[in-house]
Protein backbone atom coordinates (compact mmCIF):
# COMPACT_ATOMS: atom_id res chain seq x y z
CA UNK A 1 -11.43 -5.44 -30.74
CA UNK A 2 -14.08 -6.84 -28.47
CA UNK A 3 -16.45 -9.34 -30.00
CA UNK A 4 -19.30 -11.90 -28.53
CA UNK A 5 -16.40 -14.82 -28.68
CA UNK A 6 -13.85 -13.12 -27.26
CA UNK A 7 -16.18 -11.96 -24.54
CA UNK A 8 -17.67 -15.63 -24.08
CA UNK A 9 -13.93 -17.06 -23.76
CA UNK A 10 -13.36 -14.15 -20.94
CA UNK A 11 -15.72 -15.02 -19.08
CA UNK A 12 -15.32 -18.81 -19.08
CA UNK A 13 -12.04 -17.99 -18.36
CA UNK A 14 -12.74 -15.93 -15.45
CA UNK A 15 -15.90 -19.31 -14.12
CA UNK A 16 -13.08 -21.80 -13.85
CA UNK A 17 -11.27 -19.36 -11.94
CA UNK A 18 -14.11 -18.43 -9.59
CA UNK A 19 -14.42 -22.85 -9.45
CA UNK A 20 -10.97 -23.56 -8.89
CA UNK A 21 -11.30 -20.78 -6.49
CA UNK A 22 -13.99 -22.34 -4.63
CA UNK A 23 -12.97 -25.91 -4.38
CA UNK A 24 -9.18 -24.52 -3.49
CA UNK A 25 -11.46 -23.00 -0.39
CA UNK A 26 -13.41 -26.15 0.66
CA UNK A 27 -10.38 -27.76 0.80
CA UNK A 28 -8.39 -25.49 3.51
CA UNK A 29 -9.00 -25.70 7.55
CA UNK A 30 -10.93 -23.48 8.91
CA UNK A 31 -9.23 -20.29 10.39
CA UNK A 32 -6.18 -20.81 8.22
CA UNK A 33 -5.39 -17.29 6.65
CA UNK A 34 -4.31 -16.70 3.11
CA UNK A 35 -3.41 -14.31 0.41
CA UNK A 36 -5.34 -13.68 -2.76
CA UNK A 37 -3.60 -11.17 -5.62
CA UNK A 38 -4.51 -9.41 -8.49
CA UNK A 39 -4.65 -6.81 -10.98
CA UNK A 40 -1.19 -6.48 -13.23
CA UNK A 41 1.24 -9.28 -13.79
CA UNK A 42 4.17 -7.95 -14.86
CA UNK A 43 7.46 -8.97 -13.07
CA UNK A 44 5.75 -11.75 -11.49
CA UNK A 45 4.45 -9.38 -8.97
CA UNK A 46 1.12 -11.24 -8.28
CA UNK A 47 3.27 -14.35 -6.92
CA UNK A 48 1.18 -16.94 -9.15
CA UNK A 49 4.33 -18.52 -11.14
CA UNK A 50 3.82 -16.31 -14.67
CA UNK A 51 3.49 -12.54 -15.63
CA UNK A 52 -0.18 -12.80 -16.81
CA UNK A 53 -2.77 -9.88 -15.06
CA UNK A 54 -5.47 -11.02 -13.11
CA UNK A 55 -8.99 -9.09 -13.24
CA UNK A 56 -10.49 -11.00 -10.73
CA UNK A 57 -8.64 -12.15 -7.23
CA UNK A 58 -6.39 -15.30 -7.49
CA UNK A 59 -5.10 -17.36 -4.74
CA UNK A 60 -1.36 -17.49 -4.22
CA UNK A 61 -1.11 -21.52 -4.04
CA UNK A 62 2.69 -21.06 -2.94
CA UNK A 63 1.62 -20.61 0.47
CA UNK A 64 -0.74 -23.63 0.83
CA UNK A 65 0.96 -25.33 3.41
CA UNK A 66 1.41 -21.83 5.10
CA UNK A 67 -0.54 -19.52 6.87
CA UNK A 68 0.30 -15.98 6.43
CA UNK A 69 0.27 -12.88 8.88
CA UNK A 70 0.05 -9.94 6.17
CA UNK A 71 0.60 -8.49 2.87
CA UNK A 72 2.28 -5.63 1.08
CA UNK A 73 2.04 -4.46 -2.48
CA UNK A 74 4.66 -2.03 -3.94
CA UNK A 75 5.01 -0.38 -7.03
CA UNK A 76 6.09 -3.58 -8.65
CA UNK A 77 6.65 -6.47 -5.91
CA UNK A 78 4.80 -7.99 -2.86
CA UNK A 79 5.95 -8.60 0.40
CA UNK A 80 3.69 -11.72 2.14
CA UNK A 81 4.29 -11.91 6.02
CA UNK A 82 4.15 -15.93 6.53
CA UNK A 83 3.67 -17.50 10.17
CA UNK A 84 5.64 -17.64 12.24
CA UNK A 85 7.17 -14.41 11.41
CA UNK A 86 9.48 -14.40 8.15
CA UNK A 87 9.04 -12.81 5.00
CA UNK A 88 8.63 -13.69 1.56
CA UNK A 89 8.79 -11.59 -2.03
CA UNK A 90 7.77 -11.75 -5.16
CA UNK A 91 8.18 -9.42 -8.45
CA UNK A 92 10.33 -6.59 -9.83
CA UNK A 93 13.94 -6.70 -8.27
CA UNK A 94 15.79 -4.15 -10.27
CA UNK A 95 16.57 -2.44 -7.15
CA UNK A 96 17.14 -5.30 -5.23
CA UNK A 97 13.43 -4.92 -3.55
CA UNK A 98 13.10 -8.32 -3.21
CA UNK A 99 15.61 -9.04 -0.46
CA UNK A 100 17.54 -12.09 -1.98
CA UNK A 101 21.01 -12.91 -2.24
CA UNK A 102 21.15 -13.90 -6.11
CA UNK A 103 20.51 -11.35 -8.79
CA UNK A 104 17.38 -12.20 -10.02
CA UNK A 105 16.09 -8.89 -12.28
CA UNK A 106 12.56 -10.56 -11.01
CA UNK A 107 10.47 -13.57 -9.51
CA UNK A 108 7.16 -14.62 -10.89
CA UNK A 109 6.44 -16.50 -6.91
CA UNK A 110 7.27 -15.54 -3.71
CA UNK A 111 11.06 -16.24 -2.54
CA UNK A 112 11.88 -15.97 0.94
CA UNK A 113 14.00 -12.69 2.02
CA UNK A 114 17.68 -13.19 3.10
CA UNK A 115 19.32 -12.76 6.45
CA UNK A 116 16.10 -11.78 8.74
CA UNK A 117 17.20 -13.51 11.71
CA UNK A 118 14.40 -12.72 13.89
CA UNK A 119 10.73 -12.67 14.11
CA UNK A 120 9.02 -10.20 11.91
CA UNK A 121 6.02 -8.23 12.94
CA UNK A 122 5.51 -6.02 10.21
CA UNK A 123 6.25 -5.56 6.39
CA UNK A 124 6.21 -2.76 4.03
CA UNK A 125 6.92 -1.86 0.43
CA UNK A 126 7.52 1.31 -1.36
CA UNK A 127 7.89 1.69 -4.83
CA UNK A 128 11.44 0.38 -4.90
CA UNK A 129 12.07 -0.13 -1.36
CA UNK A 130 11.19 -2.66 1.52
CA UNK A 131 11.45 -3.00 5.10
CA UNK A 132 10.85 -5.13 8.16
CA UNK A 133 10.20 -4.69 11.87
CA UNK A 134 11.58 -7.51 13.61
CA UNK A 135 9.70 -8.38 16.88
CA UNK A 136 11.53 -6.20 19.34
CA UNK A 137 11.16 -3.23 17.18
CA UNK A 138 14.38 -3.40 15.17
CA UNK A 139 13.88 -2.29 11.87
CA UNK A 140 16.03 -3.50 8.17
CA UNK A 141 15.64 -2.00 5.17
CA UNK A 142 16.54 -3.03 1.54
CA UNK A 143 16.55 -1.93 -2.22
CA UNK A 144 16.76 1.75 -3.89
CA UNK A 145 18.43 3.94 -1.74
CA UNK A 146 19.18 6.51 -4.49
CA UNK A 147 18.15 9.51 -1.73
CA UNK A 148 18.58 7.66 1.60
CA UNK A 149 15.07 5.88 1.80
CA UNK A 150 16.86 3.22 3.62
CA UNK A 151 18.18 5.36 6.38
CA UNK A 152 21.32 4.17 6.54
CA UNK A 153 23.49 7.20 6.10
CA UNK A 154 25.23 9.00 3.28
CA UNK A 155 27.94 6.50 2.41
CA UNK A 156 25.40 3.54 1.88
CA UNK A 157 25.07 1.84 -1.29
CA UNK A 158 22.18 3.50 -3.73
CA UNK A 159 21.31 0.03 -3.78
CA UNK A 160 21.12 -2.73 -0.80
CA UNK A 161 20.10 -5.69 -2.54
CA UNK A 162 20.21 -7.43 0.98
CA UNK A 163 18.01 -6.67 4.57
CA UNK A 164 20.50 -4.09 6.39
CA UNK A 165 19.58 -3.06 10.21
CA UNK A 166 19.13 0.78 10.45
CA UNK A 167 22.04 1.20 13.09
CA UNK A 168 21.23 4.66 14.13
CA UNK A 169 17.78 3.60 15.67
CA UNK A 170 20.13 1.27 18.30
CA UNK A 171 17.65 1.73 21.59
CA UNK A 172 14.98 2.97 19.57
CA UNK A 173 11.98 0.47 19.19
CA UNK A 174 10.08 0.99 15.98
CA UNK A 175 6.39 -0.12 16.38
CA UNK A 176 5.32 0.85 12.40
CA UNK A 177 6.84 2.12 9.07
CA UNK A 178 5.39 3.00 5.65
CA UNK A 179 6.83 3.28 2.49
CA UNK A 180 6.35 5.79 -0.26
CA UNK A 181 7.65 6.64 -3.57
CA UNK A 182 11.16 7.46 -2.41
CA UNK A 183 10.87 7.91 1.55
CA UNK A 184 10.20 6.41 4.32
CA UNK A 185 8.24 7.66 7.60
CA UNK A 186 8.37 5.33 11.15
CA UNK A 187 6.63 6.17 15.00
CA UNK A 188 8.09 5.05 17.52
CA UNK A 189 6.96 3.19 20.94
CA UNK A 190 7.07 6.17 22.48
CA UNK A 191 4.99 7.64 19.50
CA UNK A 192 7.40 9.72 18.50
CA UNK A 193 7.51 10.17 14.34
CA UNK A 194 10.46 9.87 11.83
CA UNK A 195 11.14 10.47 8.50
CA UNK A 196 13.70 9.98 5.96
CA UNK A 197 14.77 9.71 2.23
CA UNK A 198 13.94 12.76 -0.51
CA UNK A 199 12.50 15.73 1.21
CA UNK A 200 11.65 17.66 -1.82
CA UNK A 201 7.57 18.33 -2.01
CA UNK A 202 7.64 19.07 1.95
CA UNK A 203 6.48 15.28 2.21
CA UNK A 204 8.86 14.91 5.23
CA UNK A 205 7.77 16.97 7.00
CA UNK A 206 10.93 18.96 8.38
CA UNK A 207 10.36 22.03 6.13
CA UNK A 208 12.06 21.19 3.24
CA UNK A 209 10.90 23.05 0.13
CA UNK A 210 11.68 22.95 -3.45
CA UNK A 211 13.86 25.21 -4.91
CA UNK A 212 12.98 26.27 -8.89
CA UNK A 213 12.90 23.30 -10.38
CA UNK A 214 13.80 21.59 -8.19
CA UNK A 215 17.54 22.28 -9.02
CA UNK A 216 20.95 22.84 -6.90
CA UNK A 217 18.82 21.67 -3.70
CA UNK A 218 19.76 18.59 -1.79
CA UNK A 219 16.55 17.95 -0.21
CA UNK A 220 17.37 14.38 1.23
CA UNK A 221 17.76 12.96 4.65
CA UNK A 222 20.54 9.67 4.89
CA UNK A 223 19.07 8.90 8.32
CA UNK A 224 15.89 8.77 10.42
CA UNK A 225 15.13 12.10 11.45
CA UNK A 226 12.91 12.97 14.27
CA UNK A 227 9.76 15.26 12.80
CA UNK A 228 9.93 18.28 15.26
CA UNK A 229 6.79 19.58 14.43
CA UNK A 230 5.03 16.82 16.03
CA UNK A 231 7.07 17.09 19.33
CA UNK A 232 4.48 16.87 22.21
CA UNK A 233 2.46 14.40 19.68
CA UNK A 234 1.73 11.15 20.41
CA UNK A 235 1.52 9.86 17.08
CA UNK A 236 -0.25 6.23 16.56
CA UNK A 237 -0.21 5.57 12.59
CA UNK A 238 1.74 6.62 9.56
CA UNK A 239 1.41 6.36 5.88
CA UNK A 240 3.37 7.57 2.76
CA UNK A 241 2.34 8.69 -0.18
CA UNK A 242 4.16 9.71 -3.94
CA UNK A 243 4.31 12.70 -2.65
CA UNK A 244 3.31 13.54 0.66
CA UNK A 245 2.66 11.56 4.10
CA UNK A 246 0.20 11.92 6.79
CA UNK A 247 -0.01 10.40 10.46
CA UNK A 248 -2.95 10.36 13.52
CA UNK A 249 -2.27 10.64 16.99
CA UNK A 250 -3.20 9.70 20.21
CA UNK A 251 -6.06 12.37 20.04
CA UNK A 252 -7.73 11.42 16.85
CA UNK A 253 -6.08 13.92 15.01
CA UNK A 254 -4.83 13.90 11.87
CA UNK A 255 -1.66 15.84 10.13
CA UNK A 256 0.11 15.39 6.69
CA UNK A 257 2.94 16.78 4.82
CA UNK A 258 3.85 17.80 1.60
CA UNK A 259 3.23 21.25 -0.05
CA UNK A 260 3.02 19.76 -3.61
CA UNK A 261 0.01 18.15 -2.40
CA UNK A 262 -1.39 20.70 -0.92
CA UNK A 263 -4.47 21.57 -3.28
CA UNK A 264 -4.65 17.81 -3.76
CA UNK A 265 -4.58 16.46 -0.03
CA UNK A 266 -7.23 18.48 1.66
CA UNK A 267 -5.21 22.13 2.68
CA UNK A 268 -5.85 24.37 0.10
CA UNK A 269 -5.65 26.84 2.48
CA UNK A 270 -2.33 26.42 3.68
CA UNK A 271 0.50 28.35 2.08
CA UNK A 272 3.19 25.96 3.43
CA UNK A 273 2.45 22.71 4.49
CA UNK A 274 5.98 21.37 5.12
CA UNK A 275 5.21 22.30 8.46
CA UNK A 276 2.82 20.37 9.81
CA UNK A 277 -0.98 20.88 8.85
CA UNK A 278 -4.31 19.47 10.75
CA UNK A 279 -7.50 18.92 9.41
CA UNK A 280 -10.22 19.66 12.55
CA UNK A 281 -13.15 18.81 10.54
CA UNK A 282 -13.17 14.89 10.99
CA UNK A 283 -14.27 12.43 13.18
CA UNK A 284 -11.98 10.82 15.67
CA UNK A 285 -9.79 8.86 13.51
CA UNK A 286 -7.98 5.90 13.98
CA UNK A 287 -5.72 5.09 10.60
CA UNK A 288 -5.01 7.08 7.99
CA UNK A 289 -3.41 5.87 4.08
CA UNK A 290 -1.99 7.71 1.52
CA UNK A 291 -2.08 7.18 -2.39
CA UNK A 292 -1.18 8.85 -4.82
CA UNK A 293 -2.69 12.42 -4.60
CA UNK A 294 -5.69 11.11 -2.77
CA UNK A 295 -5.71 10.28 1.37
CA UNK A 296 -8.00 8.09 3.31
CA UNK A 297 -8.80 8.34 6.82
CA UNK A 298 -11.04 5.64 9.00
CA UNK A 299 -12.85 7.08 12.06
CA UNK A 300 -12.68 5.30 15.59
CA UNK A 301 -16.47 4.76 14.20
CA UNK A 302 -15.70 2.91 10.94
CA UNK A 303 -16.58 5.78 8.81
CA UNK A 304 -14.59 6.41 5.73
CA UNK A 305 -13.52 10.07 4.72
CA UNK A 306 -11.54 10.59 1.75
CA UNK A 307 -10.43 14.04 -0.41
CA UNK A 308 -8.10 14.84 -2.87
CA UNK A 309 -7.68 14.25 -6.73
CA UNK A 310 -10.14 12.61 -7.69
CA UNK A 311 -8.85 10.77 -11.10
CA UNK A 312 -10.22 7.88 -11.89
CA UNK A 313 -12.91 8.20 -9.34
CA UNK A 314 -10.55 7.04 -6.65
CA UNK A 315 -12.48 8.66 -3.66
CA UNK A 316 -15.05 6.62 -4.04
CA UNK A 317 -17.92 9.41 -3.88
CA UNK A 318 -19.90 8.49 -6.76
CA UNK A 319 -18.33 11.68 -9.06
CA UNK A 320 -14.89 12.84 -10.83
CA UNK A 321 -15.39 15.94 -8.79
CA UNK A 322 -11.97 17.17 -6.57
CA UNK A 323 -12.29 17.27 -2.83
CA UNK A 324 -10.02 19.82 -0.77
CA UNK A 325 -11.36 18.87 2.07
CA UNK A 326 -12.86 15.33 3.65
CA UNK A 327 -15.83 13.96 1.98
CA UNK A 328 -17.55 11.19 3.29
CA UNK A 329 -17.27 8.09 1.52
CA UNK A 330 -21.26 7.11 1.93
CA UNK A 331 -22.67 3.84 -0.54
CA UNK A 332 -22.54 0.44 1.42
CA UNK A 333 -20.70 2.00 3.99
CA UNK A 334 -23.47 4.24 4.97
CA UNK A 335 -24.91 0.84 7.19
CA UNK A 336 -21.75 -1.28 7.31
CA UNK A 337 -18.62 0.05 9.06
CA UNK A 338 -15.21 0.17 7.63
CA UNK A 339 -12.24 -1.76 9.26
CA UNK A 340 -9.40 -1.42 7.19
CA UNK A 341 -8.24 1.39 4.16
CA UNK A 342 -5.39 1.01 1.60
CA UNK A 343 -4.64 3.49 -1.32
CA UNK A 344 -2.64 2.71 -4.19
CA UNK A 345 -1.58 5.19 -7.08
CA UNK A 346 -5.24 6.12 -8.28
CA UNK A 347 -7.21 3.27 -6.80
CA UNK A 348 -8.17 2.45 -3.17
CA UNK A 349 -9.62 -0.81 -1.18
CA UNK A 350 -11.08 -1.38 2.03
CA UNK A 351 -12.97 -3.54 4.64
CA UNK A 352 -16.05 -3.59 5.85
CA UNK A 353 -17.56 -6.67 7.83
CA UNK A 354 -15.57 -9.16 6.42
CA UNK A 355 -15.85 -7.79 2.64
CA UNK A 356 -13.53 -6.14 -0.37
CA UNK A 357 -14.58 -3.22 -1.41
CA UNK A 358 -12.83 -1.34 -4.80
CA UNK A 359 -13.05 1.70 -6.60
CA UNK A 360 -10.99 4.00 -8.92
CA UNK A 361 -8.64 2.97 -11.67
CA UNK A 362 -9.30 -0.11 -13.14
CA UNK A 363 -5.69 -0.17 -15.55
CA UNK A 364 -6.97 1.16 -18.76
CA UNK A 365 -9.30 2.76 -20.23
CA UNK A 366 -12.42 0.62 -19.96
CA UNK A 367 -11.56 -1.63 -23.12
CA UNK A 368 -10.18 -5.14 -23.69
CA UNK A 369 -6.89 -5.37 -26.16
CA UNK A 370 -7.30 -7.75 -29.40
CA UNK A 371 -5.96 -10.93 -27.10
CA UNK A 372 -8.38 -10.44 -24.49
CA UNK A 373 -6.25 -9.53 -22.12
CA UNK A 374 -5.66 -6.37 -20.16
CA UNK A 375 -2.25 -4.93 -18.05
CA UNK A 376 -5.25 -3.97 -15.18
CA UNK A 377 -7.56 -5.64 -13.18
CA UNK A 378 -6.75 -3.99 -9.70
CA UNK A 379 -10.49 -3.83 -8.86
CA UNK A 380 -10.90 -7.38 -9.12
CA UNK A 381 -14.26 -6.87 -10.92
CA UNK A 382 -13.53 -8.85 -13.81
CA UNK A 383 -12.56 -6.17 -16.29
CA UNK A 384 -10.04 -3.24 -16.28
CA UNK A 385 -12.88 0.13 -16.44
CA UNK A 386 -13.00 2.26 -13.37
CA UNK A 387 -15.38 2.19 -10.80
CA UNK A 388 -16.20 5.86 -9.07
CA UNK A 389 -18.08 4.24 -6.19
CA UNK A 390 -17.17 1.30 -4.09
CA UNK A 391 -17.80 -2.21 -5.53
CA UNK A 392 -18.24 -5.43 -3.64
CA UNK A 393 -15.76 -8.24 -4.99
CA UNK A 394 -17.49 -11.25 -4.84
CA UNK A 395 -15.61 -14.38 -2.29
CA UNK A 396 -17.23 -17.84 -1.04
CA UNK A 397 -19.46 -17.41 1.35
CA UNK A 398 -17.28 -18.62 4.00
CA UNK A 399 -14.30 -16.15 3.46
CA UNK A 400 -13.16 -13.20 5.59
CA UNK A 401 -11.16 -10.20 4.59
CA UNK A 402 -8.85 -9.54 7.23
CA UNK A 403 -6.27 -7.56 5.74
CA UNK A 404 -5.91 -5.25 2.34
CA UNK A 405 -3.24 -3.44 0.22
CA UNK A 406 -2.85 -1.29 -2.98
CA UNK A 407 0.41 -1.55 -4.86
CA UNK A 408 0.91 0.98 -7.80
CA UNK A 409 -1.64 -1.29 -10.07
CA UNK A 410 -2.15 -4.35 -8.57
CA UNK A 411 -3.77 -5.55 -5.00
CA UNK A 412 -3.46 -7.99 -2.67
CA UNK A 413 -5.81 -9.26 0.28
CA UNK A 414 -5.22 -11.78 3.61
CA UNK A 415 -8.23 -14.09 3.90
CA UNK A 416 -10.04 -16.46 6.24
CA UNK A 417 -11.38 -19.41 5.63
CA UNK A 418 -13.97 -19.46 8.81
């Protein structure tokens, strides 16, 4: 139960962090970049050497002599993009997620991935699953591969413990990948768009739909597969979802899949949405992320539209009310324009002049347990209740959010010390 000395040793708890915080700061270079994790600790996936939660955002010291490109946060581990171009992990490896050659079932700090021989450009982790986009577009993939997430055909492993090169793409130069649940969706150079992995919910895109139940269907695809609805698209950015995925082209336009998430993603209107489906009522937009039953989209403009279930009060719009259709996401962001979105399972983040913003599910219900401590803290507010409109988490004055990602229940940032 919560009592005045409980709450008093919280929140001396929480000063020391914001000092050790501070002084870690004053000590770093300017325009060195690094990461700062929070919200629940389990499997070690906050990278901070023990499996305790973290309500406010905590420095990853094992990169201090590092400087790091990017971060990814899956369902439970983190992938951390270090200069000049490998890739480290840290948390749940019970799928072999992590990309190491022992057989860890988890790491509580970051352990560099095996066998990336190259120069990585970009990470990303799905709930299970990982990948990598080496510098001339090759991509490897690792973990669950239960319904071909990995892309590397029917007689793969369900599980690749190990980074594995997605032969079939041989000539094909991948410029971006995102991970969902269990699938995977990639563009092209060219900006042509793939997708892979379970089918079922539409949220390929290649007009898969469920049968009843789900049962006696095969809905999977072992192997990139080029989205044919989207031929004559050039598509720009991707994002995957639990159950649906979405992309923007060259246009501004944006599309999604997935029929299961139809009256949650925006289309209620549309009786089958594993073809593809276009919203025309937005802005020209430039990225686009996907959560769980909630999207995101940022304009060219740095306006932020969002729709879709609404638990938690993960759009951000002030209310618990369901939007089927983009809704404005207005608060500080009404004078301040957003740079960068991430949505995790019922939370979201983003960017706007340098700053964290958080909203949505805070990883309970609003109450401390009898030990003061809480499995949440994704908002980085100091506590685990949900926020329905976007919240400022306070940094040093000199810091600058550059980069931000929302893992199932925990969230993890790239900063600047300028």
């Amino acid at each position: 139960m919560w009592n005045r000395g409980c709450g008093w040793q919280i929140l001396r708890r929480l000063d020391l962090k914001t000092v050790i915080f501070r002084r870690w700061m004053s000590n770093e270079a300017s325009g060195k970049r690094f990461a700062a994790v929070w919200g629940n600790g389990d499997y070690g996936r906050l990278g901070h050497g023990g499996l305790d939660s973290q309500w406010r955002p905590a420095i990853c010291s094992s990169f201090r002599d590092q400087s790091l490109r990017a971060i990814s946060c899956g369902g439970a581990h983190t992938l951390f993009l270090a200069e000049p171009g490998n890739v480290f992990a840290t948390g749940l490896n019970d799928f072999g997620q992590l990309g190491v050659s022992d057989n860890k079932i988890y790491s509580t700090e970051p352990i560099e991935v095996s066998g990336l021989q190259k120069e990585i450009v970009q990470i990303s982790a799905g709930y299970h699953h990982s990948c990598a986009i080496t510098v001339d577009g090759e991509l490897y993939m690792w973990g669950k591969n239960s319904n071909g997430q990995l892309g590397l055909g029917k007689r793969a492993a369900k599980v690749v413990p190990l980074p594995t090169k997605v032969e079939c793409l041989n000539g094909v130069t991948i410029k971006m990948a995102a991970l969902g649940s269990e699938h995977s969706v990639a563009v092209t150079d060219g900006g042509e768009a793939l997708s892979w992995g379970l089918g079922d919910s539409g949220r390929l895109g290649h007009g898969h739909e469920s049968s009843i139940l789900g049962l006696f269907k095969n809905t999977s695809e072992y192997t990139p597969r080029l989205i044919k609805n989207l031929e004559g698209i050039k598509v720009k950015n991707v994002a995957a979802g639990l159950l649906h995925s979405a992309c923007t082209d060259e246009n501004g336009s944006v599309f999604i899949f997935g029929d299961r998430a139809v009256d949650k993603v925006g289309f209620a209107e549309v009786k089958n949405a594993t073809a593809r489906s276009m919203t025309s009522n937005l802005p020209y937009s430039e990225e686009v992320a996907c959560g769980g039953y909630h999207t995101c989209v940022l304009t060219r403009s740095g306006e932020l539209y969002t729709w879709g279930s609404n638990e938690n009060g993960c759009l951000g719009i002030g209310s618990m009310d369901v939007f089927h259709l983009p809704e404005r996401v207005q608060g500080p962001f009404l004078k301040s324009p957003v740079s960068k979105v991430s949505c995790g399972w019922k939370h979201t983040a983003a960017i706007s002049e340098g700053n964290i913003f958080t909203w949505g599910w805070g990883g309970s219900h609003g109450t401390f347990s009898e030990d003061g401590l809480s499995s949440g803290g994704q908002l980085g507010h100091g506590s685990d209740v949900d926020y329905i409109e976007p919240m400022m988490i306070r940094f040093g004055k000199n810091v600058k959010a550059l980069q931000i990602s929302c893992g199932f229940n925990h969230t993890g940032a790239i900063l600047e010390y300028t």
